[in-house]
Protein backbone atom coordinates (compact mmCIF):
# COMPACT_ATOMS: atom_id res chain seq x y z
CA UNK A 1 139.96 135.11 -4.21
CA UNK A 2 139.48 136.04 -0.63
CA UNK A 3 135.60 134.92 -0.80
CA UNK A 4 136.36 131.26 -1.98
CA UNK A 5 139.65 130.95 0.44
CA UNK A 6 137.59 131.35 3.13
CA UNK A 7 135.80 128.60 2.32
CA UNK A 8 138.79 126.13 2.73
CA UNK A 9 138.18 124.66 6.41
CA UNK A 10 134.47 124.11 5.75
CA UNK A 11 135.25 122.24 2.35
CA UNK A 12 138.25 120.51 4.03
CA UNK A 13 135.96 119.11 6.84
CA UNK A 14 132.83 118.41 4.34
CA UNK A 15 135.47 116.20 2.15
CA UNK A 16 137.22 114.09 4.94
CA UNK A 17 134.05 113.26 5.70
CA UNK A 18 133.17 112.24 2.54
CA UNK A 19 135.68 110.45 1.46
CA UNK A 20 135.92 108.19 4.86
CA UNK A 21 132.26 107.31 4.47
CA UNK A 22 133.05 106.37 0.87
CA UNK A 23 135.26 104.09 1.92
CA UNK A 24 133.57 102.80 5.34
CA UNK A 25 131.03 102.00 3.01
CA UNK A 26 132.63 100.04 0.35
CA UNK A 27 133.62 98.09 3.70
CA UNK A 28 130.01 97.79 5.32
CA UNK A 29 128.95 96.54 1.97
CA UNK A 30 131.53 93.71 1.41
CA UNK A 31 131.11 93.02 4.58
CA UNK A 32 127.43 92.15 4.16
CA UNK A 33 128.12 91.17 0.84
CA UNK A 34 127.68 87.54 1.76
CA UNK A 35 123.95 87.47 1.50
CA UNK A 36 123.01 89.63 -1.39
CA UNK A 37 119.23 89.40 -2.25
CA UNK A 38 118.57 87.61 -5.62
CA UNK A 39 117.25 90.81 -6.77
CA UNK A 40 120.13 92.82 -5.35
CA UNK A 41 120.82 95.11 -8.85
CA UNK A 42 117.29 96.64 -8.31
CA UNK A 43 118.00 98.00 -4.88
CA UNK A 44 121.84 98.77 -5.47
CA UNK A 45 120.99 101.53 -8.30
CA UNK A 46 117.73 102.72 -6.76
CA UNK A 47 119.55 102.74 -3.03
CA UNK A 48 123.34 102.17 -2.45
CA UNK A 49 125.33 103.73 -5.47
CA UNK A 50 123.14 106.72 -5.35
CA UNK A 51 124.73 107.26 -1.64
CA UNK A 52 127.76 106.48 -3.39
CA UNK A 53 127.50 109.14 -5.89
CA UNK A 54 126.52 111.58 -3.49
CA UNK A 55 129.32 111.53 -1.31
CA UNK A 56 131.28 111.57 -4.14
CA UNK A 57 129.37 115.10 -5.33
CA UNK A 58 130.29 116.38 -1.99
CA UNK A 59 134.03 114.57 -1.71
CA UNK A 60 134.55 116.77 -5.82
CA UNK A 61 132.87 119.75 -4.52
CA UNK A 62 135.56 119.84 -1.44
CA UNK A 63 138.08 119.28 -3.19
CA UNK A 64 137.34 121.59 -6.16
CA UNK A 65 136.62 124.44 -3.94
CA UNK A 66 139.51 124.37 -1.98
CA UNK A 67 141.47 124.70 -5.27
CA UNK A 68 143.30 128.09 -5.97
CA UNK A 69 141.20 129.76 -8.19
CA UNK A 70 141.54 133.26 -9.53
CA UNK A 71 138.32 134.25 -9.51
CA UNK A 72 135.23 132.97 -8.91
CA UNK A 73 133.64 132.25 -12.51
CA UNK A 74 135.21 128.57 -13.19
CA UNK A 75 134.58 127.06 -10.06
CA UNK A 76 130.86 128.50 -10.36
CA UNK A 77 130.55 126.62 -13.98
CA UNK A 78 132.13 123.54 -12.99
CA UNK A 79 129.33 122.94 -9.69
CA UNK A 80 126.35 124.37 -12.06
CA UNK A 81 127.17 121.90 -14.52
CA UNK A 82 127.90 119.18 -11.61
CA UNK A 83 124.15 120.30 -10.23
CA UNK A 84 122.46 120.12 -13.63
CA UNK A 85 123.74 116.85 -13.78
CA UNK A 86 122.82 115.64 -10.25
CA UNK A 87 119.38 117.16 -10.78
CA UNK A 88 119.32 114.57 -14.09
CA UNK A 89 120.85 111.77 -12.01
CA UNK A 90 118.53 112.23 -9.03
CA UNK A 91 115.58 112.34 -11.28
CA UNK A 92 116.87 108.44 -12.64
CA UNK A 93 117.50 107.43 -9.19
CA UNK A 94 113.58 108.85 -8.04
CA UNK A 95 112.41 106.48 -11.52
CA UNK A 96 114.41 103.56 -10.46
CA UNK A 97 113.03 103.65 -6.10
CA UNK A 98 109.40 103.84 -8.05
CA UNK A 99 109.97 100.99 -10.41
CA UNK A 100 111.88 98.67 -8.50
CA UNK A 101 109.96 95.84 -7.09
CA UNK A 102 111.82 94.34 -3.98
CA UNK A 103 111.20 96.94 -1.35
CA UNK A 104 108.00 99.58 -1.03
CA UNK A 105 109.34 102.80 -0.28
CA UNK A 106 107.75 104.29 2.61
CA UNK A 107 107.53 108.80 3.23
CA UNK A 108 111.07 108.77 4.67
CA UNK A 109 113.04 106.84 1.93
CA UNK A 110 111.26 109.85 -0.80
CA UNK A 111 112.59 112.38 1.26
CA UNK A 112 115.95 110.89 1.48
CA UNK A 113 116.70 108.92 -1.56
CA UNK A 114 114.55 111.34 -4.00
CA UNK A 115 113.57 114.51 -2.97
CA UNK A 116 116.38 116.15 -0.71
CA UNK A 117 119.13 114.78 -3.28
CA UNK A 118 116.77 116.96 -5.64
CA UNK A 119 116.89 119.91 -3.42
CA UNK A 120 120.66 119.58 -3.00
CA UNK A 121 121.34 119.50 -6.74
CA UNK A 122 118.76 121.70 -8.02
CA UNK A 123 120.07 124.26 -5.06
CA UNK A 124 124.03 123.86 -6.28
CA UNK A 125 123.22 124.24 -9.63
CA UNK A 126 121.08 127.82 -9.06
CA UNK A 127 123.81 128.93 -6.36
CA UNK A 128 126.64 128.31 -8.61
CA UNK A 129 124.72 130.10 -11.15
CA UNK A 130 124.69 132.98 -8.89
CA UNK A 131 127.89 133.01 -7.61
CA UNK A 132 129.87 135.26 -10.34
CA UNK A 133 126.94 138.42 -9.01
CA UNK A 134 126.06 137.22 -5.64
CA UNK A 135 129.46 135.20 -4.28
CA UNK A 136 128.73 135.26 -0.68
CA UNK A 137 125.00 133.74 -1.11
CA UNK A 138 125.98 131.69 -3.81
CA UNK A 139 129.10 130.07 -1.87
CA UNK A 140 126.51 130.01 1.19
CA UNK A 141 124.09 127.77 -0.96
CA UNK A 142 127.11 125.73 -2.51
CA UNK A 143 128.39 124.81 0.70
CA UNK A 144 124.77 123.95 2.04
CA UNK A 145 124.15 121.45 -1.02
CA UNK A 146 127.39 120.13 -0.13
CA UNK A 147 126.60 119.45 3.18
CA UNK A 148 123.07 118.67 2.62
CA UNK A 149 124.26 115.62 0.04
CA UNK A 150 126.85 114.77 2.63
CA UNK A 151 123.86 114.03 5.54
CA UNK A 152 121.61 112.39 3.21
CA UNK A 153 124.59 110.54 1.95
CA UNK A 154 125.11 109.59 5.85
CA UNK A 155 121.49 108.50 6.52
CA UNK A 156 120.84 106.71 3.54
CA UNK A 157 123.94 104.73 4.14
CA UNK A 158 123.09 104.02 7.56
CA UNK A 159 119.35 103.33 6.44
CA UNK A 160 120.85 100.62 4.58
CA UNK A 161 123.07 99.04 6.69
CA UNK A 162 120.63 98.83 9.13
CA UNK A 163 118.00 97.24 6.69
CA UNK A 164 120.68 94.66 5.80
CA UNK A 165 120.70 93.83 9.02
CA UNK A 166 117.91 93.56 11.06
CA UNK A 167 115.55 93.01 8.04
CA UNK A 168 117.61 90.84 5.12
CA UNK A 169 119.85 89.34 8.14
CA UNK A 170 117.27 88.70 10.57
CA UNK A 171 115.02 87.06 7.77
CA UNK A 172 117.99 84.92 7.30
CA UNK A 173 118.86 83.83 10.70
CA UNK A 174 114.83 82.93 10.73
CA UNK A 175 115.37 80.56 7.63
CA UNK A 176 118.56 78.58 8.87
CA UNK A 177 116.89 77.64 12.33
């Protein structure tokens, strides 16, 4: 399908990225690994495996999109059901940032960690819906919940990296002296 090949280089740069972050971060994180906050569960599901699943969304939407379908319609099902469920996931992962009690969210960790995931998966699942009568808009608002999850995926990783390290780490370098 001429529509979807076009596609390829976009999807082939959006999941390289992906999957290098997935693994830089599995790195970062055993890296810091050797201080983990007694309440360290809370924050993982409410902040780090949601980043995880994220890049993942974007890593399966590369690589399913770059597949060579013969039309248009099974791809289209496949990332509508894959938004339906992110929308369901990122409503857990908005619970789980309200309810846990280590860290108090401020504006910027609801816009990243709750309400642009949102927007990315409630946007992929009405694109994909789309996509068999509109293909060109609908691939247009795949791709850009692909690479929306992939930059939120980017600074939420980076968002907690750096609170591991200047806030958890610097805490503990305070204690030990």
């Amino acid at each position: 399908m001429s529509e979807l090949n076009a596609w390829g280089g976009f999807y082939e740069i959006v999941g390289s990225a992906a999957g290098a972050l997935i693994g830089l971060q599995f790195v970062v994180l055993t890296l810091i690994a050797q201080r983990p906050p007694t309440s360290g569960t809370q924050l993982g599901a409410a902040f780090a495996t949601p980043t995880i699943i994220h890049f993942g969304t974007a890593l399966l939407l590369s690589a399913m999109l770059t597949a060579p379908w013969q039309t248009i319609t099974a791809p289209a099902l496949l990332c509508e059901i894959i938004g339906i469920a992110g929308t369901v996931y990122a409503a857990i992962v908005a619970r789980r940032v309200r309810r846990q009690t280590v860290y108090r969210p401020v504006f910027e960790d609801w816009l990243f960690h709750a309400a642009l995931p949102l927007l990315a998966y409630v946007g992929l699942a009405l694109s994909a819906f789309f996509a068999p009568i509109h293909t060109r808009r609908g691939l247009f608002g795949i791709g850009g919940a692909a690479l929306l999850l992939l930059f939120v995926g980017i600074h939420n990783a980076w968002d907690s990296i750096a609170y591991q390290v200047f806030t958890i780490g610097a805490n503990s370098n305070r204690e030990e002296h």
